[in-house]
C-alpha atoms as a PDB file:
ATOM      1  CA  UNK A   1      -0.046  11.981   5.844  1.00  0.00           C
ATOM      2  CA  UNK A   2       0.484   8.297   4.655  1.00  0.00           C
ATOM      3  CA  UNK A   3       1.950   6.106   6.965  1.00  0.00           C
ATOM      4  CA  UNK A   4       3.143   2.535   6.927  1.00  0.00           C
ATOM      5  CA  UNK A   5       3.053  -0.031   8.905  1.00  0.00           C
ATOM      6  CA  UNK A   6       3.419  -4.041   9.412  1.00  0.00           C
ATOM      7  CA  UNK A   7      -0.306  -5.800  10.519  1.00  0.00           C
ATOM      8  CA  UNK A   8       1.811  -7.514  13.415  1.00  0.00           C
ATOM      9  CA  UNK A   9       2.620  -4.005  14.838  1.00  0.00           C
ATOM     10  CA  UNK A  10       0.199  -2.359  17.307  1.00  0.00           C
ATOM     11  CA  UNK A  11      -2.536  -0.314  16.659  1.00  0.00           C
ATOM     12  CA  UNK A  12      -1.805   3.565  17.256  1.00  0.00           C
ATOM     13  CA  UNK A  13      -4.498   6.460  17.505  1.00  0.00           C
ATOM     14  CA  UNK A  14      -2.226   8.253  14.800  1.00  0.00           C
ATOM     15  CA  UNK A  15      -2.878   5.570  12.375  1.00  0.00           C
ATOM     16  CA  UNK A  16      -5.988   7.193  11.429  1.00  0.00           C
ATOM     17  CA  UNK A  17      -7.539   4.922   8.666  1.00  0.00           C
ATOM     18  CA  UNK A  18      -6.288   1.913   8.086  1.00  0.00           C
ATOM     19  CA  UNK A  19      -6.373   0.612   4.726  1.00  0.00           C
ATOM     20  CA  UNK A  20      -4.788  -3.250   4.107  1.00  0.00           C
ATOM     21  CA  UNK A  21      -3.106  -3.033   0.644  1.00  0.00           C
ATOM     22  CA  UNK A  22      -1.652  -7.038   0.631  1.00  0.00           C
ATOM     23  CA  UNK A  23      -3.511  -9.429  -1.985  1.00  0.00           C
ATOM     24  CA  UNK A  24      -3.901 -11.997   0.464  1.00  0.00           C
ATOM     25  CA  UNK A  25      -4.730 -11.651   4.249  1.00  0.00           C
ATOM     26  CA  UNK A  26      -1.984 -11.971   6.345  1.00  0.00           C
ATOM     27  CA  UNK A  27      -1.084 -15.243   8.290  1.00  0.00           C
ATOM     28  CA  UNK A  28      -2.061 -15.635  11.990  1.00  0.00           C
ATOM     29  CA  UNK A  29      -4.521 -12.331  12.200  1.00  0.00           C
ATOM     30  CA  UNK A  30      -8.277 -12.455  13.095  1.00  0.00           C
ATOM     31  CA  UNK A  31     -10.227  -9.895  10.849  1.00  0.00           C
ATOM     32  CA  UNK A  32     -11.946  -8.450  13.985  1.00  0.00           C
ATOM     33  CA  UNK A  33      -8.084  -7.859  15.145  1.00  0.00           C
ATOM     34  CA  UNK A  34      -6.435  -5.716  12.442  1.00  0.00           C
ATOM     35  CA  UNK A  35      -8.829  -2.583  13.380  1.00  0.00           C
ATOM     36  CA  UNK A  36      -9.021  -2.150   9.273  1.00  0.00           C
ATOM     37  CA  UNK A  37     -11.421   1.069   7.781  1.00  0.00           C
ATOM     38  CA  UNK A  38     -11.072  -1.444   4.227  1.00  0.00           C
ATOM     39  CA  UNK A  39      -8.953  -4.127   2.548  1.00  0.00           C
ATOM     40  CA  UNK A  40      -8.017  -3.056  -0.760  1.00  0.00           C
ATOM     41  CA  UNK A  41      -7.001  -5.998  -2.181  1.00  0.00           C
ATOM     42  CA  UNK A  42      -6.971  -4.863  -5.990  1.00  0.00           C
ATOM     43  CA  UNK A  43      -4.352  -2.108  -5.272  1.00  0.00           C
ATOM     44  CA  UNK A  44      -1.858  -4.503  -5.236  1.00  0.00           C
ATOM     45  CA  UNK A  45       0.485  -5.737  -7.831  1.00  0.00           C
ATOM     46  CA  UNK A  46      -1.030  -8.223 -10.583  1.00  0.00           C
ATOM     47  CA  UNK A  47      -0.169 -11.987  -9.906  1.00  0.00           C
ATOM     48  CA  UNK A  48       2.730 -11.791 -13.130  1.00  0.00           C
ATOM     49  CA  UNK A  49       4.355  -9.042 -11.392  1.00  0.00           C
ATOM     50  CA  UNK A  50       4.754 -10.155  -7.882  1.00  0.00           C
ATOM     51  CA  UNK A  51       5.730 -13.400  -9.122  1.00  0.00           C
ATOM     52  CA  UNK A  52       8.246 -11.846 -11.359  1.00  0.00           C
ATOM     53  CA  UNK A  53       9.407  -9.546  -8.266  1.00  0.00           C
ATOM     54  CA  UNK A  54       9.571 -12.734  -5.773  1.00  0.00           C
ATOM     55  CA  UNK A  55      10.500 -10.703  -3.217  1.00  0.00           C
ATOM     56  CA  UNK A  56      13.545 -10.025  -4.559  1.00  0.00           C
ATOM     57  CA  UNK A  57      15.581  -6.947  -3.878  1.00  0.00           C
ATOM     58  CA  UNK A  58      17.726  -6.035  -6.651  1.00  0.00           C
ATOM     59  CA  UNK A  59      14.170  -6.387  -8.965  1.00  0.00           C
ATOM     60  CA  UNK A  60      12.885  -2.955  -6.523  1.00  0.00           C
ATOM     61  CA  UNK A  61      13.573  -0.627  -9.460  1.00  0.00           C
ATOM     62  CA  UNK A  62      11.782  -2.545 -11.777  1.00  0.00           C
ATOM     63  CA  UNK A  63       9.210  -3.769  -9.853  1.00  0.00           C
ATOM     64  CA  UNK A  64       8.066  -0.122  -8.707  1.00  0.00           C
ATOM     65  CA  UNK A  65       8.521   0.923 -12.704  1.00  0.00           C
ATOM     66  CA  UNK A  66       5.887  -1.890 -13.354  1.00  0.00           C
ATOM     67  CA  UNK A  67       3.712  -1.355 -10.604  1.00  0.00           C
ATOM     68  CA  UNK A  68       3.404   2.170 -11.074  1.00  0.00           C
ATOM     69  CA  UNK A  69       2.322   1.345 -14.724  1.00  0.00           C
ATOM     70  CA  UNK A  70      -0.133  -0.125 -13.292  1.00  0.00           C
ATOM     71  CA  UNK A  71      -1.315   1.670 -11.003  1.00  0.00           C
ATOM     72  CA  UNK A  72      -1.864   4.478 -13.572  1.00  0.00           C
ATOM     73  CA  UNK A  73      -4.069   2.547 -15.438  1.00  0.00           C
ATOM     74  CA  UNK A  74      -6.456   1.137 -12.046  1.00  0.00           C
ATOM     75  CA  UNK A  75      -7.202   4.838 -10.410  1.00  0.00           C
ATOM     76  CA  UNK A  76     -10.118   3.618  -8.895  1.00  0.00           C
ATOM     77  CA  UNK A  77      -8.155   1.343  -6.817  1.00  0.00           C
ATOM     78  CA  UNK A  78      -6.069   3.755  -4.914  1.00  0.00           C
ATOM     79  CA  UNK A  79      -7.976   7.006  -5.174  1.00  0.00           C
ATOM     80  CA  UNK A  80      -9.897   6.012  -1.765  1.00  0.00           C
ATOM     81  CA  UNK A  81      -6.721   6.732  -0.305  1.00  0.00           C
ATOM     82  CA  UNK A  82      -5.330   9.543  -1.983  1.00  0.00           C
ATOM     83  CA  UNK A  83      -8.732  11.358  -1.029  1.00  0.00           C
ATOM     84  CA  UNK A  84      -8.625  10.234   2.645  1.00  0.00           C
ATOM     85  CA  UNK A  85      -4.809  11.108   3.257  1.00  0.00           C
ATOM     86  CA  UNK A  86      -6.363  14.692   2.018  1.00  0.00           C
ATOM     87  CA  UNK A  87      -8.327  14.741   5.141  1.00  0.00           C
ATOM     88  CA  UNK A  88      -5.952  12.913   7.957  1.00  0.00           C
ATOM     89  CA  UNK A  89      -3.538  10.627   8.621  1.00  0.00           C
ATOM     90  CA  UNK A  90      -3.520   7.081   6.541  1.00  0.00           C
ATOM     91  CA  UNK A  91      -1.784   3.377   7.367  1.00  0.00           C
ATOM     92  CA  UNK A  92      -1.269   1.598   5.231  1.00  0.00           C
ATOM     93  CA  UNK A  93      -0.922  -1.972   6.222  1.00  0.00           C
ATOM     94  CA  UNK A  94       1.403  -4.882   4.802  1.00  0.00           C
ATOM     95  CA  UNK A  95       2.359  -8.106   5.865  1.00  0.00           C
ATOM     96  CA  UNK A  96       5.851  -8.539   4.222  1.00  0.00           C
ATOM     97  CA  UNK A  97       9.192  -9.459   6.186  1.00  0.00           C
ATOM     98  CA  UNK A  98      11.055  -6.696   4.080  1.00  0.00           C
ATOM     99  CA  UNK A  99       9.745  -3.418   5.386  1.00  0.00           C
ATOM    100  CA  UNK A 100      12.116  -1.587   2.525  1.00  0.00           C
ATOM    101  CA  UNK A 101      10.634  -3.551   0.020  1.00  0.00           C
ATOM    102  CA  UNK A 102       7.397  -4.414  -0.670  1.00  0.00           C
ATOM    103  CA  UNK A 103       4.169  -3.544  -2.376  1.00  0.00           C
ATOM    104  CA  UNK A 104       3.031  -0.744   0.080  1.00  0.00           C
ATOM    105  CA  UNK A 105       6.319   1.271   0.303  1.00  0.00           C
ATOM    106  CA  UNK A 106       5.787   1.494  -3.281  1.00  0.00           C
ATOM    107  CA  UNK A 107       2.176   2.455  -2.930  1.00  0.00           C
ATOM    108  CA  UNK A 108       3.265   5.273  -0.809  1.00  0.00           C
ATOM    109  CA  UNK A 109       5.996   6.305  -2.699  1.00  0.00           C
ATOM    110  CA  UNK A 110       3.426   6.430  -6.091  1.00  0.00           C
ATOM    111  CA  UNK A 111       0.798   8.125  -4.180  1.00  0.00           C
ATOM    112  CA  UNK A 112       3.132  10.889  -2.457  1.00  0.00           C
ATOM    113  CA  UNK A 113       4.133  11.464  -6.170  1.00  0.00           C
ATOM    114  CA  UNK A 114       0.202  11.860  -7.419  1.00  0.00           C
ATOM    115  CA  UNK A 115      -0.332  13.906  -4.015  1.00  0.00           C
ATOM    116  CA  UNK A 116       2.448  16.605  -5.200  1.00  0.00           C
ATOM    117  CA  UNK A 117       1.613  16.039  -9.276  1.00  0.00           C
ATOM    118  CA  UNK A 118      -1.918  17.184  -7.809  1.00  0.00           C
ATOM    119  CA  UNK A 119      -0.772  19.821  -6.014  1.00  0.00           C
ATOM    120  CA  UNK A 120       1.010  21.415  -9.037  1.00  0.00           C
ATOM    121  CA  UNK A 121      -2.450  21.847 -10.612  1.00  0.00           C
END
């Protein structure tokens, strides 16, 4: 199962691995803090996209269209992931004030779709 989940929120045993999916690290937390299995910084969106996105709302649609674009063409990003949510459960951690928005909802929304696309196979 992939979960998500703020940095600022407190570590759970049901996290399972934790996987930081932000491009930078989050203000105000110590690495020896977050309790992270990896930070995979290169899963997240290119610099032109999240500056085209700037946190705006009404971009979402788009923004998730472009990302997932992406995504397609950087497997080796987010198939760490994927592969570990095959064995347990998987956090994925974000710093963003917008917990409906943001780069790891979108993640998780791409990677439940790959998880069920696999499935079909």
């Amino acid at each position: 199962m992939i979960q998500l989940k703020r940095v600022y929120d407190p570590i759970a045993p049901e996290d399972g691995r934790r996987f930081l999916v932000d491009h930078l690290w989050p203000r105000g937390i110590k690495r020896e803090n977050l309790a992270l299995d990896a930070w995979l910084k290169d899963v997240s969106p290119s610099d032109n996209l999240r500056n085209w996105v700037a946190h705006d709302p009404a971009k979402w649609d788009g923004f998730c269209h472009r990302y997932f674009a992406e995504l397609d063409g950087k497997p080796e990003t987010w198939r760490i992931i994927l592969d570990t949510a095959h064995q347990g459960n998987v956090t994925l951690l974000f710093s963003a004030r917008d917990i409906q928005h943001n780069n790891a909802v979108a993640l998780k929304l791409y990677l439940e779709a790959r998880h069920l696309s696999e499935g079909e196979q």
